[in-house]
C-alpha atoms as a PDB file:
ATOM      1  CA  UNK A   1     117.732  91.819 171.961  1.00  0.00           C
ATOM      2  CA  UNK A   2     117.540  94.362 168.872  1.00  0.00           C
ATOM      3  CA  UNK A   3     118.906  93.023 165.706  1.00  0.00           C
ATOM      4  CA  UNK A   4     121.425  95.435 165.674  1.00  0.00           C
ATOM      5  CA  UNK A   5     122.943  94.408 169.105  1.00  0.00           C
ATOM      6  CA  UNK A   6     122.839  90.572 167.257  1.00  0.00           C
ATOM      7  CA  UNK A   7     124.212  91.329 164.420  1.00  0.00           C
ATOM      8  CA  UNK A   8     127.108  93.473 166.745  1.00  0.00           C
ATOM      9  CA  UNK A   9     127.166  90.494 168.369  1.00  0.00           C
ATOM     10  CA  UNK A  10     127.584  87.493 165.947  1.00  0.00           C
ATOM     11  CA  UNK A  11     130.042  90.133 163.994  1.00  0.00           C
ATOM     12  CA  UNK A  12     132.308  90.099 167.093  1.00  0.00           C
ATOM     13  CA  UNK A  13     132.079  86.675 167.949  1.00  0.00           C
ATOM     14  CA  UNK A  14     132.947  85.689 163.644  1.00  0.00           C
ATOM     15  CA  UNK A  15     136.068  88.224 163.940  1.00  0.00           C
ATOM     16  CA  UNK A  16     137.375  86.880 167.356  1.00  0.00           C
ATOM     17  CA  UNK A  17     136.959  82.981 166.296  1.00  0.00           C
ATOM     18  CA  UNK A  18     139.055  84.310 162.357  1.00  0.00           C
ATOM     19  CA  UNK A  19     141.229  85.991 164.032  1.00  0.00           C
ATOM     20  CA  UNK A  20     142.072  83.347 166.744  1.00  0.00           C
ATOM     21  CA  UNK A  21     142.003  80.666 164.179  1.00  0.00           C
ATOM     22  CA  UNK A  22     144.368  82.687 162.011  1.00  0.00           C
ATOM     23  CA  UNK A  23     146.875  82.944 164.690  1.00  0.00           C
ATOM     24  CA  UNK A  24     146.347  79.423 166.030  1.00  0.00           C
ATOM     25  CA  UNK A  25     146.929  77.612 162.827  1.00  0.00           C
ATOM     26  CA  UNK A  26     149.496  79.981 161.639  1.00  0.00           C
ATOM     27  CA  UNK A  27     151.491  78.815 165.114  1.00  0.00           C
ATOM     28  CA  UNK A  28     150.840  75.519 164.660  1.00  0.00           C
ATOM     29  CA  UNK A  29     149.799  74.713 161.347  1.00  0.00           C
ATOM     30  CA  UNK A  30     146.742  72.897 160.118  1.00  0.00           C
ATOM     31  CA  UNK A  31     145.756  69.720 158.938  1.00  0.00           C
ATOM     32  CA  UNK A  32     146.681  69.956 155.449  1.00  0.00           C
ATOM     33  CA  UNK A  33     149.249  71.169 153.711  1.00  0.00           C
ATOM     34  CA  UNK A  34     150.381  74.249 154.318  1.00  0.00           C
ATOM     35  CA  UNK A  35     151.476  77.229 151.567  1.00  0.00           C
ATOM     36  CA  UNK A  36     155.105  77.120 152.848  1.00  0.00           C
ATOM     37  CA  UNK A  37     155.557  73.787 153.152  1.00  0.00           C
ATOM     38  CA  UNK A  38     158.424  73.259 150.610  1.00  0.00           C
ATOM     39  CA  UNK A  39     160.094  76.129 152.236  1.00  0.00           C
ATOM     40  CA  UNK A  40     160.165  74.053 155.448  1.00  0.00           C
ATOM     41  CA  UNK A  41     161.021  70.378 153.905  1.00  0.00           C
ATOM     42  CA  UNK A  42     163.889  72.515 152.133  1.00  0.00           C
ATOM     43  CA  UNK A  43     165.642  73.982 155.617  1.00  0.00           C
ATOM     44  CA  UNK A  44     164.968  70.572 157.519  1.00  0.00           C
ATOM     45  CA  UNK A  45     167.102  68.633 154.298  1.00  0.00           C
ATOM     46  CA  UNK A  46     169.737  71.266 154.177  1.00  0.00           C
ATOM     47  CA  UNK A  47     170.349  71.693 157.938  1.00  0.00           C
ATOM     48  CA  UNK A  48     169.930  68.362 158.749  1.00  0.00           C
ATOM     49  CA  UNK A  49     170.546  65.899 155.764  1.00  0.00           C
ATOM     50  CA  UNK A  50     173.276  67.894 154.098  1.00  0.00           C
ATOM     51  CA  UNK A  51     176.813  68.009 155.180  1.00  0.00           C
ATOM     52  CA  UNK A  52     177.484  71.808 155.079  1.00  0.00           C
ATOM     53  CA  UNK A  53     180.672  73.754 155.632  1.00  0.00           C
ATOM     54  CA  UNK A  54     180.989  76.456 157.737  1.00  0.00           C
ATOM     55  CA  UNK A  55     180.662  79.073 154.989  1.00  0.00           C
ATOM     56  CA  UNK A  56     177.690  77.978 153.799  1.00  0.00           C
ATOM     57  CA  UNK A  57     175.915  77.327 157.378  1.00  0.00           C
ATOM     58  CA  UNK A  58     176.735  81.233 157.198  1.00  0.00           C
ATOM     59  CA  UNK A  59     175.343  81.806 154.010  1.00  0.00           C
ATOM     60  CA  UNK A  60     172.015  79.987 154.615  1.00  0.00           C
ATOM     61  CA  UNK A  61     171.713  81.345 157.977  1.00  0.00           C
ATOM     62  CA  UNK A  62     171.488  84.597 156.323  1.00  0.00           C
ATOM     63  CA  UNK A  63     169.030  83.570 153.648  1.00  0.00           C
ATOM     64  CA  UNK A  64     166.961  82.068 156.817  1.00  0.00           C
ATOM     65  CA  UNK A  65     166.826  84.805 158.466  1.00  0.00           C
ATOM     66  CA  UNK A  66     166.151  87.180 155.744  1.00  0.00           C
ATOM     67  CA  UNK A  67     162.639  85.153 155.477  1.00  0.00           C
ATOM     68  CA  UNK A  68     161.676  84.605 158.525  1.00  0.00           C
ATOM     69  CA  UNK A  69     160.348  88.053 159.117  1.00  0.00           C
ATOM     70  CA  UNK A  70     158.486  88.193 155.343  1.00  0.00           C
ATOM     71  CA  UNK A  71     157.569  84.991 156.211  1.00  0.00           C
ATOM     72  CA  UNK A  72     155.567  86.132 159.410  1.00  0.00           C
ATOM     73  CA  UNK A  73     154.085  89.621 158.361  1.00  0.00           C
ATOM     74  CA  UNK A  74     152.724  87.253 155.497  1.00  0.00           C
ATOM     75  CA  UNK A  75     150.914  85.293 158.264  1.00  0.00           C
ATOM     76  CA  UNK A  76     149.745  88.099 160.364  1.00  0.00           C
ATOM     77  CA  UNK A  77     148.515  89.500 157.162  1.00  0.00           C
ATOM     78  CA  UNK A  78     146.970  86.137 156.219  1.00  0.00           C
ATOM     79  CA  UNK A  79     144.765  86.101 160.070  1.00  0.00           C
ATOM     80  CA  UNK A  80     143.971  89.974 159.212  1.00  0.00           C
ATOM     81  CA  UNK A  81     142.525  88.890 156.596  1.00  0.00           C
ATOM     82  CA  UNK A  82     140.276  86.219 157.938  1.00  0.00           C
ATOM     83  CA  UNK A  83     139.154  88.417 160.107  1.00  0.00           C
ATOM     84  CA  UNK A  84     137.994  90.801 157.593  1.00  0.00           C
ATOM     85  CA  UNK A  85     136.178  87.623 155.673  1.00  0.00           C
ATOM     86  CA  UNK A  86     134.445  86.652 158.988  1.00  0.00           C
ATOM     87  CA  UNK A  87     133.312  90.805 159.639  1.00  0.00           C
ATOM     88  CA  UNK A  88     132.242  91.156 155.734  1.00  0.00           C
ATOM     89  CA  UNK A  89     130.243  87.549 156.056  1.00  0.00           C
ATOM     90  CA  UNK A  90     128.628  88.724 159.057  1.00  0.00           C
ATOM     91  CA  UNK A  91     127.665  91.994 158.188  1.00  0.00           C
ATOM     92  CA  UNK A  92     126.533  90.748 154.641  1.00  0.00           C
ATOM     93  CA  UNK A  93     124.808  87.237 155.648  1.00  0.00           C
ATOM     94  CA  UNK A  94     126.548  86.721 151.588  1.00  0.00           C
ATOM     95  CA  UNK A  95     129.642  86.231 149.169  1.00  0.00           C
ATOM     96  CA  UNK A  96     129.235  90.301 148.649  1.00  0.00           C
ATOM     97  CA  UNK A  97     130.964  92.300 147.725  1.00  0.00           C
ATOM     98  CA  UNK A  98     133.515  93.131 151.109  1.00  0.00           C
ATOM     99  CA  UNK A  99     133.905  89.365 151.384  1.00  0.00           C
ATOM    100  CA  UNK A 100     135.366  88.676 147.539  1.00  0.00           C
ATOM    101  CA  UNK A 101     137.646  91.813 149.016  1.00  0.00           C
ATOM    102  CA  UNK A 102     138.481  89.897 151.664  1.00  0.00           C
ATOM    103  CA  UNK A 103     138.937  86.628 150.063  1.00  0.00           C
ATOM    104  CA  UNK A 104     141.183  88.049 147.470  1.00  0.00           C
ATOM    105  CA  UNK A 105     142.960  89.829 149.867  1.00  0.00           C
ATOM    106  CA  UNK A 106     143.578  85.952 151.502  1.00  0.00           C
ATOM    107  CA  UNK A 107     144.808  84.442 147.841  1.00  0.00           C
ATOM    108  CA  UNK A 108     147.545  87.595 148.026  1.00  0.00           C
ATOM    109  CA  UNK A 109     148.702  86.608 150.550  1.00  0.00           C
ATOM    110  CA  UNK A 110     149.072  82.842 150.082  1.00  0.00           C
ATOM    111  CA  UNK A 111     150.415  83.746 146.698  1.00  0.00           C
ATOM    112  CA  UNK A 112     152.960  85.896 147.772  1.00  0.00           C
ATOM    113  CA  UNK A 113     153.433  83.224 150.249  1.00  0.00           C
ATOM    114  CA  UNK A 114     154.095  80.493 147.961  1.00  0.00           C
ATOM    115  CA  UNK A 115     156.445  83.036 145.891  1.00  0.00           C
ATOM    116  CA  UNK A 116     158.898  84.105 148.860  1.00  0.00           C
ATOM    117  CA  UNK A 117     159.042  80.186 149.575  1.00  0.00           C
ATOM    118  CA  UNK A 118     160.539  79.773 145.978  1.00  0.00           C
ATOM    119  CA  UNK A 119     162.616  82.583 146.227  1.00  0.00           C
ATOM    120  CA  UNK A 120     164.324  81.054 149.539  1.00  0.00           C
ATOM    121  CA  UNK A 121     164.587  77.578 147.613  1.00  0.00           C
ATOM    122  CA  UNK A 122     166.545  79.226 144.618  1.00  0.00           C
ATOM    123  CA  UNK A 123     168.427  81.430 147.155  1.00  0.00           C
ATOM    124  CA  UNK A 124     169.376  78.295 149.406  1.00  0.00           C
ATOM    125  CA  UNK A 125     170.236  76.401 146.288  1.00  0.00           C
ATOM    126  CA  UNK A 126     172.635  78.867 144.950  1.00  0.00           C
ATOM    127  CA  UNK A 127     174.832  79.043 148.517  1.00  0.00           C
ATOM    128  CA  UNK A 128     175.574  74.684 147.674  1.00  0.00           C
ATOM    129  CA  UNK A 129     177.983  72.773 145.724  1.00  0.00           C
ATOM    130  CA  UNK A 130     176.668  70.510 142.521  1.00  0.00           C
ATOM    131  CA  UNK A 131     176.490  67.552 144.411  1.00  0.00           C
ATOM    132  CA  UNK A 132     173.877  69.125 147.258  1.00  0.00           C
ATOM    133  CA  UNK A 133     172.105  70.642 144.503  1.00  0.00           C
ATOM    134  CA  UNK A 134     171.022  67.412 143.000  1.00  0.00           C
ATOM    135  CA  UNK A 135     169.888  65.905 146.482  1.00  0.00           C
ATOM    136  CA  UNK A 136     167.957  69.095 146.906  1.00  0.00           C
ATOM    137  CA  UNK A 137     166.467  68.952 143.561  1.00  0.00           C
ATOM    138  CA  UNK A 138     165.402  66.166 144.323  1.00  0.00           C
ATOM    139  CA  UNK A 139     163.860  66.356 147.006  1.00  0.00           C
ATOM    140  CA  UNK A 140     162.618  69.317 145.575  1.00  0.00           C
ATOM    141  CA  UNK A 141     160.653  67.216 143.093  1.00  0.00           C
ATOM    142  CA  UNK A 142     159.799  65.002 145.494  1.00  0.00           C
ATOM    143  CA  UNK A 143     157.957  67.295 147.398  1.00  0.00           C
ATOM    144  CA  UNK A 144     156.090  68.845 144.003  1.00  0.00           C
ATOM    145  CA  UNK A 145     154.523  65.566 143.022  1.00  0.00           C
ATOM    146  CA  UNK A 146     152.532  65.413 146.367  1.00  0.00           C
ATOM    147  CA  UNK A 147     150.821  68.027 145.615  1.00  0.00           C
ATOM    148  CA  UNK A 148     150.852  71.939 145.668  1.00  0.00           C
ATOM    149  CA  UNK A 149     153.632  73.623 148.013  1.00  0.00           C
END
């Protein structure tokens, strides 16, 4: 075998496993904790803990669903990504310079990530009444000790 057809080769093979990892974990999560993890603690409390009225079940359905979609063109922009790390590392065989592209095109992402996941905190916050506020602050604070969101 040539070493271009094995480079072609282990190039494929690196962008199928990134990209399949990618999608796999962004279905299903990973191990550790993942950039929008807050964001999920925060709709499990409120729809489940906290007694809502009917206006605000609207409210926060709206906010939810305003999200979701940034939410996932985040994570299919996340696996892209990874895939372009695991086609720059195998072309390169280094940390060159397509792969720093690549890798800052990942902490984008996760930042812009982390940001929307505020943003639907403070917008979920807003919708409730004094009293849920202070249960979601708190658990809000809670969940920021741990560790990062």
């Amino acid at each position: 075998m040539t070493v271009f057809w094995r480079n072609l080769l282990i190039t494929a093979v690196l962008a199928f496993a990134a990209a399949f990892a990618g999608a796999k974990f962004g279905a299903q999560g990973t191990g550790h904790r993942p950039p929008n993890l807050l964001r999920e603690s925060v709709f499990q409390m409120v729809h489940h803990d906290l007694k809502l009225t009917p206006a605000q079940e609207v409210a926060i359905g709206k906010i939810d669903q305003r999200y979701e979609h940034q939410r996932n063109v985040l994570r299919a922009d996340i696996s892209s990504a990874d895939a372009e790390l695991a086609q720059a590392l195998a072309a390169e065989m280094s940390l060159g310079t397509s792969a720093e592209r690549a890798l800052s095109h990942i902490q984008g992402s996760l930042g812009q990530m982390q940001r929307e996941a505020v943003l639907y905190v403070l917008d979920v916050r807003a919708v409730l009444n004094p009293d849920q506020q202070m249960v979601l602050d708190r658990k809000i604070f809670e969940s920021l000790a741990l560790g990062p969101f």
